[in-house]
C-alpha atoms as a PDB file:
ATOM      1  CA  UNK A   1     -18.216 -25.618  54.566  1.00  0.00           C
ATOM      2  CA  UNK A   2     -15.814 -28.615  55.437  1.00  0.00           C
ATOM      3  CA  UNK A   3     -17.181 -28.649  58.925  1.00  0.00           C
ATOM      4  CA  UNK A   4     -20.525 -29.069  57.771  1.00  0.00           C
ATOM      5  CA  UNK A   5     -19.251 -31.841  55.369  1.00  0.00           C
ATOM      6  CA  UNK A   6     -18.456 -33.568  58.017  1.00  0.00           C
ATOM      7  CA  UNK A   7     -21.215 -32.882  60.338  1.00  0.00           C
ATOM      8  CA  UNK A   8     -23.189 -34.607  58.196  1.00  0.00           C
ATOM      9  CA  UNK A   9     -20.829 -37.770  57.520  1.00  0.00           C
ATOM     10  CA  UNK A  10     -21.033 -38.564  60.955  1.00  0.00           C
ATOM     11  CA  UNK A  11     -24.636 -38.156  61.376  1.00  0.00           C
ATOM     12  CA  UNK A  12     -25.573 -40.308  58.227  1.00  0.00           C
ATOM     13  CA  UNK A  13     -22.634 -42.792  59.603  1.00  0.00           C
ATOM     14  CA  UNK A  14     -24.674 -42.960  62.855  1.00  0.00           C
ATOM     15  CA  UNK A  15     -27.681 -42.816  61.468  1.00  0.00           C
ATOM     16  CA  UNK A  16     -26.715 -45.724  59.742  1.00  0.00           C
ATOM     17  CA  UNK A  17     -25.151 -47.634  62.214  1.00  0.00           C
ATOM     18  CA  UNK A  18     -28.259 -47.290  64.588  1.00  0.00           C
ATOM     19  CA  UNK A  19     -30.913 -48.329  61.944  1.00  0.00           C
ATOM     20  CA  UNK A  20     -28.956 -51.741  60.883  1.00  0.00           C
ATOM     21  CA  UNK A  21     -29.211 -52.891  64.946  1.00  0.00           C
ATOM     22  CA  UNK A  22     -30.731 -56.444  64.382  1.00  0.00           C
ATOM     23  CA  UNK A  23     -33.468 -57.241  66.171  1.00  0.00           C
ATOM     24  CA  UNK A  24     -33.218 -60.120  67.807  1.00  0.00           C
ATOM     25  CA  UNK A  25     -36.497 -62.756  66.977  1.00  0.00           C
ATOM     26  CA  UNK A  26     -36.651 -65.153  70.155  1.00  0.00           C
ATOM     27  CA  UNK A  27     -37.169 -64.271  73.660  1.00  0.00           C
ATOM     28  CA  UNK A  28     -38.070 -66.666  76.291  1.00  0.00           C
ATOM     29  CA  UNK A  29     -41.824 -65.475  77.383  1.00  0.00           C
ATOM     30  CA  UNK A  30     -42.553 -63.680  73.649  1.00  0.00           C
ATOM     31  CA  UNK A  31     -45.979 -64.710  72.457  1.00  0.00           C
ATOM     32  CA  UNK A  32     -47.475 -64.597  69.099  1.00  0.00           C
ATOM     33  CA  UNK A  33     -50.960 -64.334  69.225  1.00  0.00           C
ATOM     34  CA  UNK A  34     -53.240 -65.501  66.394  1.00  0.00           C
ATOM     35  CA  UNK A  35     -56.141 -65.930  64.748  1.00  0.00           C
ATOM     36  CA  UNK A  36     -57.153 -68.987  62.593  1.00  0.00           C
ATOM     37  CA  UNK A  37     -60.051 -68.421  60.417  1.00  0.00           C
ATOM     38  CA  UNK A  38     -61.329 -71.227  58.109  1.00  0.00           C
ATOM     39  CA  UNK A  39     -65.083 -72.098  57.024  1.00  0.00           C
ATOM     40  CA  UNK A  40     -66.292 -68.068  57.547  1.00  0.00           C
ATOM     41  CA  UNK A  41     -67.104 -66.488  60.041  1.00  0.00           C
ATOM     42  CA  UNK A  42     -66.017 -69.574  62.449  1.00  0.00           C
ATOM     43  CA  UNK A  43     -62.088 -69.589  63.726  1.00  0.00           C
ATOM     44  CA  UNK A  44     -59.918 -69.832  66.480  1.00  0.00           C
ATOM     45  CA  UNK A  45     -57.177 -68.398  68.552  1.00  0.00           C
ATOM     46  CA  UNK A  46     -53.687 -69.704  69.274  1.00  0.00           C
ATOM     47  CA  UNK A  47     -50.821 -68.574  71.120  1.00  0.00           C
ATOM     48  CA  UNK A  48     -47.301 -69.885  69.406  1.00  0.00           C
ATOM     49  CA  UNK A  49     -45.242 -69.007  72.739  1.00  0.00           C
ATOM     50  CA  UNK A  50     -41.479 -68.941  72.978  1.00  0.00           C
ATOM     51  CA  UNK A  51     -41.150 -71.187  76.407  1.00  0.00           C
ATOM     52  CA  UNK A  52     -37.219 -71.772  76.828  1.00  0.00           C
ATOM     53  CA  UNK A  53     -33.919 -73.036  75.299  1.00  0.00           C
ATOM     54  CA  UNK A  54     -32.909 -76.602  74.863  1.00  0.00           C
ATOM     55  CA  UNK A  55     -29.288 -77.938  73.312  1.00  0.00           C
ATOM     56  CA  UNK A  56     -29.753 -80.299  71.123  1.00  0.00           C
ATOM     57  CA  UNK A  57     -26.791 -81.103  68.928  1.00  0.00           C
ATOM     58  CA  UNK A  58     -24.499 -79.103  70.305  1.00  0.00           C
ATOM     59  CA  UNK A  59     -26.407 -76.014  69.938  1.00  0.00           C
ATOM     60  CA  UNK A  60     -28.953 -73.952  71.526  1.00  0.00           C
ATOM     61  CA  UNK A  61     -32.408 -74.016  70.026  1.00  0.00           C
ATOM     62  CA  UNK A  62     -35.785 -72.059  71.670  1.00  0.00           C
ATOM     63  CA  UNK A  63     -38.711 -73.867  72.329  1.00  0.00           C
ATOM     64  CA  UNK A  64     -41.942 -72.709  70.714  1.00  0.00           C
ATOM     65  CA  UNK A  65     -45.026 -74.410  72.170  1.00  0.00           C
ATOM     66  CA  UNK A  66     -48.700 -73.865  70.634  1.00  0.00           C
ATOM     67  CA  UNK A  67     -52.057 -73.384  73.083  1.00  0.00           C
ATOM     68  CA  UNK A  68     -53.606 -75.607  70.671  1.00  0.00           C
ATOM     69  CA  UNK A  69     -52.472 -79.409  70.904  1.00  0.00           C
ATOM     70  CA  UNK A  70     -49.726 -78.162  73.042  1.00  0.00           C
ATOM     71  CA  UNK A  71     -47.669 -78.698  69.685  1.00  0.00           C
ATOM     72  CA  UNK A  72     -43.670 -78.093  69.950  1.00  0.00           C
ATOM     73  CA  UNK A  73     -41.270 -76.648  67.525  1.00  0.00           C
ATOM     74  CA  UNK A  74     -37.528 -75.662  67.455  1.00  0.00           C
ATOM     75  CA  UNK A  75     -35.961 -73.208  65.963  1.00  0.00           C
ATOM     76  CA  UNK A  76     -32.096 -71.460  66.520  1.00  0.00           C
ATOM     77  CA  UNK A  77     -31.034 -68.438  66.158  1.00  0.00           C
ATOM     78  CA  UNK A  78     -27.727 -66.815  65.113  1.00  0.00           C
ATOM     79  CA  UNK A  79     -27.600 -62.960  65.938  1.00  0.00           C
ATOM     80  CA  UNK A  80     -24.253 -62.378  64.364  1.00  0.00           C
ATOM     81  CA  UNK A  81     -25.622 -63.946  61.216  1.00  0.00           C
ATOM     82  CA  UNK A  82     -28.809 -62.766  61.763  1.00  0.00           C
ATOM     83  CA  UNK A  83     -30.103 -66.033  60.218  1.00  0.00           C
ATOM     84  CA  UNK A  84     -33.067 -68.206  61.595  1.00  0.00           C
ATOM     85  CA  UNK A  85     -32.733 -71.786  61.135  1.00  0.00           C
ATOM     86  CA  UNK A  86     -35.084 -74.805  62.072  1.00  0.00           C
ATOM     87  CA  UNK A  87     -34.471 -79.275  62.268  1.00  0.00           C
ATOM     88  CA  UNK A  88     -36.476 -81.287  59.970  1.00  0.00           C
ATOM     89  CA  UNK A  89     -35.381 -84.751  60.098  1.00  0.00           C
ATOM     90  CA  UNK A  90     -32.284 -84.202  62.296  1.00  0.00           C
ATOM     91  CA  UNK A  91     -30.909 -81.890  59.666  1.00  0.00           C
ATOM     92  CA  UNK A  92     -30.740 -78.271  60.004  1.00  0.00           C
ATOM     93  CA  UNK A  93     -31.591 -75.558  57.335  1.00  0.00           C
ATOM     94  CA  UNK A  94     -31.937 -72.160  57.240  1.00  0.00           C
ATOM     95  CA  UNK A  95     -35.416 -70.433  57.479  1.00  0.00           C
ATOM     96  CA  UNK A  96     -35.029 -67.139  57.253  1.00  0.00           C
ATOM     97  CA  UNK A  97     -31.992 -65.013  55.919  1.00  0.00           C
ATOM     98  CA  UNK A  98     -32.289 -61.439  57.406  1.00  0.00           C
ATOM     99  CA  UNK A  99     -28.424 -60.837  56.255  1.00  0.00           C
ATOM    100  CA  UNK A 100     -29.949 -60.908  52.544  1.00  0.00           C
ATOM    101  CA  UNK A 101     -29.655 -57.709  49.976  1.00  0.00           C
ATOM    102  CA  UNK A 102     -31.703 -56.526  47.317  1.00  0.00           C
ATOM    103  CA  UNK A 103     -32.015 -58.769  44.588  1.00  0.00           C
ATOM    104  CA  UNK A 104     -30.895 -62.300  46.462  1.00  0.00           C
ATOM    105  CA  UNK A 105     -33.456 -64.546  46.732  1.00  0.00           C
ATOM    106  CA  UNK A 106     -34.861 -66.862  49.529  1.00  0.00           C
ATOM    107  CA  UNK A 107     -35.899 -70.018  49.851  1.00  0.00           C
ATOM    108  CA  UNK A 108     -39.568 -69.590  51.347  1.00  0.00           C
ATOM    109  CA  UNK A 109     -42.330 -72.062  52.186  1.00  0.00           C
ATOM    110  CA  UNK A 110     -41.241 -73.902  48.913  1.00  0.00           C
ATOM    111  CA  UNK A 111     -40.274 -71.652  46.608  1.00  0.00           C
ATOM    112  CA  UNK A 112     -37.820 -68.647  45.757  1.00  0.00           C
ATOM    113  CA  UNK A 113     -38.791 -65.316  46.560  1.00  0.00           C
ATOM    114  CA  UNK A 114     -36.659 -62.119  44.964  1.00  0.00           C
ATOM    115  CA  UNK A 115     -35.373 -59.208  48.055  1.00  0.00           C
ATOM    116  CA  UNK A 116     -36.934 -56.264  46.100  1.00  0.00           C
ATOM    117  CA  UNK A 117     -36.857 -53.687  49.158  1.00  0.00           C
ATOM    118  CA  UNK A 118     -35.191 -53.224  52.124  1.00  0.00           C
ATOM    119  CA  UNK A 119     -36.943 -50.520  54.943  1.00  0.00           C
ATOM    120  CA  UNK A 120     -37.705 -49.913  58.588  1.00  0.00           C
ATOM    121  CA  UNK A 121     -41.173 -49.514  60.041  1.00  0.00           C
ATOM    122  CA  UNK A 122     -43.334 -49.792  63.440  1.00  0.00           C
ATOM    123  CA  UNK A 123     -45.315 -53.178  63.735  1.00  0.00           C
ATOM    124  CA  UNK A 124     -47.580 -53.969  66.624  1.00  0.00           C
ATOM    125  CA  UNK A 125     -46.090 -51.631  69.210  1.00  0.00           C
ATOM    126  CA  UNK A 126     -42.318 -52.502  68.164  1.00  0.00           C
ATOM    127  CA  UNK A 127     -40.490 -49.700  66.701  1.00  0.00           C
ATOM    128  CA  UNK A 128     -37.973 -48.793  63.257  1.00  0.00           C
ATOM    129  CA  UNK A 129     -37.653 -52.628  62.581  1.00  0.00           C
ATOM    130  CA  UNK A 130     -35.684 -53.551  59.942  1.00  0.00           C
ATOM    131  CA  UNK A 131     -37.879 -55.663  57.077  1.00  0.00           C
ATOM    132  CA  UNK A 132     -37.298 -57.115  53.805  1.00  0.00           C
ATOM    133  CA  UNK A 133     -39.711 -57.078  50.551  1.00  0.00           C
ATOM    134  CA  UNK A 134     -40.539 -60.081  49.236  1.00  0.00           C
ATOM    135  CA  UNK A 135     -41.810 -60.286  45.372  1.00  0.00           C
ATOM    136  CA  UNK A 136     -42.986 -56.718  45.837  1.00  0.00           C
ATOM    137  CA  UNK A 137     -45.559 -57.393  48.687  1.00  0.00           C
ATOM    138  CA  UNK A 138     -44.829 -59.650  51.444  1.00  0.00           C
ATOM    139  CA  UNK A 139     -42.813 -58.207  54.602  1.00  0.00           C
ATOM    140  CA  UNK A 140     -40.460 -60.285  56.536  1.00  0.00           C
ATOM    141  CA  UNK A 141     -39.499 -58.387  59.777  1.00  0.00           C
ATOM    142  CA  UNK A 142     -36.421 -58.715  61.807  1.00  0.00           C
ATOM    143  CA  UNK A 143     -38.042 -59.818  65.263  1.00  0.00           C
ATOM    144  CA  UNK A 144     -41.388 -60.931  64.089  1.00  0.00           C
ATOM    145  CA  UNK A 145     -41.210 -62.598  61.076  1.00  0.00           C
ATOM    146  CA  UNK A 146     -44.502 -62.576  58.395  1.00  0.00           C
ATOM    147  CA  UNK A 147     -46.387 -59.353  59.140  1.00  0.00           C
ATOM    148  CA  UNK A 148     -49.507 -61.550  58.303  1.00  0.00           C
ATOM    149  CA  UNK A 149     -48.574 -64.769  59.783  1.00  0.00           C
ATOM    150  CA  UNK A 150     -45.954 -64.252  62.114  1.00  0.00           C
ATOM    151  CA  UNK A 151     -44.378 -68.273  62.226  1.00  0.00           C
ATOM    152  CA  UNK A 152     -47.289 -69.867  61.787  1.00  0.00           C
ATOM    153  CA  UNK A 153     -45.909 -71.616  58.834  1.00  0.00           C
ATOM    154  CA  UNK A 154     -42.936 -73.275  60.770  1.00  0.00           C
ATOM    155  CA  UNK A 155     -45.816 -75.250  62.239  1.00  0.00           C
ATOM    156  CA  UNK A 156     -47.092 -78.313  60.610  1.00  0.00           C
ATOM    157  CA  UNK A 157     -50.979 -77.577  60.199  1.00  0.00           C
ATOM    158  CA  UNK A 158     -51.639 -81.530  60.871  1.00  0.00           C
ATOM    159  CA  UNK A 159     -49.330 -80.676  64.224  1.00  0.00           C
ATOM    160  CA  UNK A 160     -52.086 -78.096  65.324  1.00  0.00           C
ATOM    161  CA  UNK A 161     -54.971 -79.667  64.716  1.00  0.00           C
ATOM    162  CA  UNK A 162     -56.784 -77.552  62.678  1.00  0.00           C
ATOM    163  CA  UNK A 163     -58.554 -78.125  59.878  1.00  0.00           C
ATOM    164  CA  UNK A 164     -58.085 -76.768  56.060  1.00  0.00           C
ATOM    165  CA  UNK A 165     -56.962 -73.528  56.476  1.00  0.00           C
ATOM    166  CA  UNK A 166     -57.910 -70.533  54.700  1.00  0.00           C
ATOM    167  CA  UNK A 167     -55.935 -67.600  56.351  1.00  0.00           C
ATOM    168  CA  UNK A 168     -54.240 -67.328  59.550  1.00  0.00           C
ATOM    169  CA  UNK A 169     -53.247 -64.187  60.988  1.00  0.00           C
ATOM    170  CA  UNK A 170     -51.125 -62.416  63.238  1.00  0.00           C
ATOM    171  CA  UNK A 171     -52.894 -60.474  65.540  1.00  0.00           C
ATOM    172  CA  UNK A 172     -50.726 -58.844  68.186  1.00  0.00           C
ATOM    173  CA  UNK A 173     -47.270 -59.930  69.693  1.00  0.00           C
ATOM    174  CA  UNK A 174     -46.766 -59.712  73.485  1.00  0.00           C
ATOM    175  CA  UNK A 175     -43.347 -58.859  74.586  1.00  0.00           C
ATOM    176  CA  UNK A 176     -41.788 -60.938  77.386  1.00  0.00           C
ATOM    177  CA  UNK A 177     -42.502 -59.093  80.813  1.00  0.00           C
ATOM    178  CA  UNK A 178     -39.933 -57.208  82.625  1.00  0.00           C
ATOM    179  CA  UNK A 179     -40.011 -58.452  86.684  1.00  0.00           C
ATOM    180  CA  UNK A 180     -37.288 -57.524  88.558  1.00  0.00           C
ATOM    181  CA  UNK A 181     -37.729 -60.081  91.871  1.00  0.00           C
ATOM    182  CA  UNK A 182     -35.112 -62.379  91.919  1.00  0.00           C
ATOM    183  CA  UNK A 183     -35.557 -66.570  90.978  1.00  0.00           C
ATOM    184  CA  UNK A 184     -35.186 -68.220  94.107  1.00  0.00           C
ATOM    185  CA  UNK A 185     -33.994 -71.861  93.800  1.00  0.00           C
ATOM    186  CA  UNK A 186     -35.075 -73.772  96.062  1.00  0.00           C
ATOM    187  CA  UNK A 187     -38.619 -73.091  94.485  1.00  0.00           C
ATOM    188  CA  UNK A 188     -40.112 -75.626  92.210  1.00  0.00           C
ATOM    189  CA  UNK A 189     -43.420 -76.043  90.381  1.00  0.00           C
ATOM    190  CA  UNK A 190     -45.575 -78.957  89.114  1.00  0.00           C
ATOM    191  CA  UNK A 191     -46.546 -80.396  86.752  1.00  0.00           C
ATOM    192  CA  UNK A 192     -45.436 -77.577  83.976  1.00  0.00           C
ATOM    193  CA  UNK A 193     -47.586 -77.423  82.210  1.00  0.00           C
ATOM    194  CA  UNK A 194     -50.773 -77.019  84.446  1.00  0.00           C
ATOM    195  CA  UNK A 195     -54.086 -77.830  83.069  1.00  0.00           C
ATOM    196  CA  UNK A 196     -55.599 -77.972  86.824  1.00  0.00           C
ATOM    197  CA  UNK A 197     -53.380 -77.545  89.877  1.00  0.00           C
ATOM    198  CA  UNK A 198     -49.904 -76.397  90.171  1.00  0.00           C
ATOM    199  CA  UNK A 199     -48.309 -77.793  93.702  1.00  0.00           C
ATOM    200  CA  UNK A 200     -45.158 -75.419  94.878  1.00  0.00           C
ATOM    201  CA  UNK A 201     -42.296 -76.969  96.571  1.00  0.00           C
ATOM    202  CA  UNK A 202     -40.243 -74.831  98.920  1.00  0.00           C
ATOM    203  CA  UNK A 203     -37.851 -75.175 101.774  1.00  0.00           C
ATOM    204  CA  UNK A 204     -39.317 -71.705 103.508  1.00  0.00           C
ATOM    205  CA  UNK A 205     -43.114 -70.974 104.065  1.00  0.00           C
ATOM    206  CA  UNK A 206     -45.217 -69.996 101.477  1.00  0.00           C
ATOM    207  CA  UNK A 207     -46.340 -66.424 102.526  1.00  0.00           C
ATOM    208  CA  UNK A 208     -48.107 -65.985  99.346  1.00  0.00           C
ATOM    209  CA  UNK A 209     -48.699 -67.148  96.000  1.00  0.00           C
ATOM    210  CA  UNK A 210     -49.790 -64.322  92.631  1.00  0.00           C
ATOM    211  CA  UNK A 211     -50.398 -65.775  88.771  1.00  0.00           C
ATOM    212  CA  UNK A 212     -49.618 -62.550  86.671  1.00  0.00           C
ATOM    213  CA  UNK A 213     -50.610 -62.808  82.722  1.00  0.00           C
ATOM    214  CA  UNK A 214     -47.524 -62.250  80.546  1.00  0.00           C
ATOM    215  CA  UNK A 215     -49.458 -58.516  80.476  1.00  0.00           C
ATOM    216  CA  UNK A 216     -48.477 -58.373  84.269  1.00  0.00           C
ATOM    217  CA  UNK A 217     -52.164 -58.314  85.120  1.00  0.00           C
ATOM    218  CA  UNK A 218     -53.064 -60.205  88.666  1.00  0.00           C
ATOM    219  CA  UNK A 219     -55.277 -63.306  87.498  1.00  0.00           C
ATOM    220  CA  UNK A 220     -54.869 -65.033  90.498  1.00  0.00           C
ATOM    221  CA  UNK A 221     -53.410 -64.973  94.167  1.00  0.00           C
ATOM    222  CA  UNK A 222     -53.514 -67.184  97.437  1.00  0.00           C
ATOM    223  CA  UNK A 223     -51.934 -66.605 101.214  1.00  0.00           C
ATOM    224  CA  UNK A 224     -50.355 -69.494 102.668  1.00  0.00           C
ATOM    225  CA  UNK A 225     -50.511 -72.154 100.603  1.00  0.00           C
ATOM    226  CA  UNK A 226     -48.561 -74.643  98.358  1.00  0.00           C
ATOM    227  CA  UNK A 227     -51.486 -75.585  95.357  1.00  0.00           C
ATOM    228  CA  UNK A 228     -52.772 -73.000  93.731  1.00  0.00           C
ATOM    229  CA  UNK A 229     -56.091 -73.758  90.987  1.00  0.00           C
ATOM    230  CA  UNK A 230     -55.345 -72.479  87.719  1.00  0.00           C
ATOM    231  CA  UNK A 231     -58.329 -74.622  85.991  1.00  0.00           C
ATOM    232  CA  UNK A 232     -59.973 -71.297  84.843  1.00  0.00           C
ATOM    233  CA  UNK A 233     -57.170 -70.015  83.322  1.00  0.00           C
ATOM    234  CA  UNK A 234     -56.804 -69.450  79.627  1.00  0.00           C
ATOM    235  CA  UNK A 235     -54.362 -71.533  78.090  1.00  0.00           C
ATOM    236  CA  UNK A 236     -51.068 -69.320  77.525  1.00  0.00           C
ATOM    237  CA  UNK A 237     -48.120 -68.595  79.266  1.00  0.00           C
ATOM    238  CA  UNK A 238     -48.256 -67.170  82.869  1.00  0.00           C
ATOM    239  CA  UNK A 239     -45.989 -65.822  85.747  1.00  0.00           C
ATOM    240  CA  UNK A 240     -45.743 -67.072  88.833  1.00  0.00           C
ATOM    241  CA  UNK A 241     -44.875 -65.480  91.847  1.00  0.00           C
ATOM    242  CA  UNK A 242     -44.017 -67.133  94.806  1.00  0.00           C
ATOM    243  CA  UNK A 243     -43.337 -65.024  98.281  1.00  0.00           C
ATOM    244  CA  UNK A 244     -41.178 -66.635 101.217  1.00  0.00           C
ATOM    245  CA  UNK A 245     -39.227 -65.377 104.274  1.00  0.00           C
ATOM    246  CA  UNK A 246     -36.754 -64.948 102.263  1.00  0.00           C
ATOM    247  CA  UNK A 247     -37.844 -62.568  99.513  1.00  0.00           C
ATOM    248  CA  UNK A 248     -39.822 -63.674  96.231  1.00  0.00           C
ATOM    249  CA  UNK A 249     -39.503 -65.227  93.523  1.00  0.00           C
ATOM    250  CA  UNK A 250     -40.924 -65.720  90.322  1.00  0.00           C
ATOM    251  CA  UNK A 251     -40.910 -68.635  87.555  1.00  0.00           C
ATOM    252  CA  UNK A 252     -42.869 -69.274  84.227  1.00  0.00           C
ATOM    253  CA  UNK A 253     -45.564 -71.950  83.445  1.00  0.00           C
ATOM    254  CA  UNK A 254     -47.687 -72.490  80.728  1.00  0.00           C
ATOM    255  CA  UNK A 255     -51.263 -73.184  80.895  1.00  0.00           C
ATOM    256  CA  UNK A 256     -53.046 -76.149  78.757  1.00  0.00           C
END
């Protein structure tokens, strides 16, 4: 009977331990895709796209660019706190608090909202992510943020250029994709971001040049060459690939 007492204390400990992994939110290459709808049935998509890290400060922020009006935001985060924070007016603050318990509330999109749950679920192809209940209905998600909205509100809606809003949602969320060819560095690509042409600069010839979508579908691909047109490309973040002498390499660029 003892034995099985403690059978089952290390399995719940385990248990435990494995469920409270934090999910990390920010990943160069992650994509939130949404949808804007406003004046029904008319709307729009936009892709809030996490592009790379800048310092600013001190410390290390991630970019987040939008497709639309190629707007820009900031935001940090601190795994060990497992706290999101964002700048407004050179100042930092905290924007989302994924350390909270039951009961603690959070300062959200101006006003307090009460911890009343804490569970783990699957959300769009991520799985047993830790989320808190806010006021009884709204789920903030470790690695996602709104279920409906995703970020969308760390964006000023003047910023994106949309009109009055009347719900934005989150659609899907594209995970950064895995390549395993090496960055070579004497590679280089402009201008980032592309709206027409991207010219490649590289000490070896340029056996061949392949766009891949963040999916790691082919979109696009030239032999021997050092332009590539990327004019009917939707606007998003892309992979390049770049094939020398010398192996291949691969870099990101975003689309306008």
């Amino acid at each position: 009977m003892k034995r099985t007492l403690v059978l089952i204390s290390i399995l719940c400990f385990f248990s435990k331990a494995f469920t409270q992994e934090y999910t990390q939110m920010f990943e160069i290459g992650k994509i939130w895709n949404m949808y804007v709808q406003y004046d029904y049935p008319d709307g729009h998509y936009v892709d809030l796209i996490v592009t790379e890290t800048e310092e600013i400060d001190g410390l290390t922020y991630h970019k987040i660019v939008s497709t639309i009006g190629n707007c820009v935001n900031y935001l940090r985060e601190d795994v060990s706190e497992k706290k999101i924070y964002y700048r407004w007016e050179d100042e930092e603050y905290i924007l989302y608090d994924f350390n909270a318990e039951i009961g603690d509330e959070l300062w959200i999109n101006g006003d307090f909202m009460e911890v009343t749950d804490i569970a783990y679920g699957d959300f769009y192809g991520m799985e047993n992510l830790r989320y808190l209940v806010l006021d009884g209905s709204e789920k903030l998600i470790e690695g996602i943020g709104f279920e409906v909205y995703g970020i969308a509100e760390t964006f000023e809606v003047d910023c994106l250029y949309l009109p009055i809003i009347q719900t934005i949602h989150l659609i899907n969320m594209n995970q950064p994709l895995a390549i395993n060819h090496k960055t070579l560095n004497n590679i280089s690509l402009f201008p980032n971001p592309a709206q027409n042409i991207i010219q490649i600069e590289s000490d070896e010839q340029i056996l061949k040049v392949t766009i891949y979508s963040i999916l790691g579908e082919i979109v696009a691909s030239e032999n021997d060459t050092k332009k590539i047109d990327v004019s009917t490309l939707q606007r998003g973040l892309y992979l390049i690939e770049v094939e020398t002498n010398y192996g291949r390499g691969v870099q990101k660029f975003l689309k306008y």
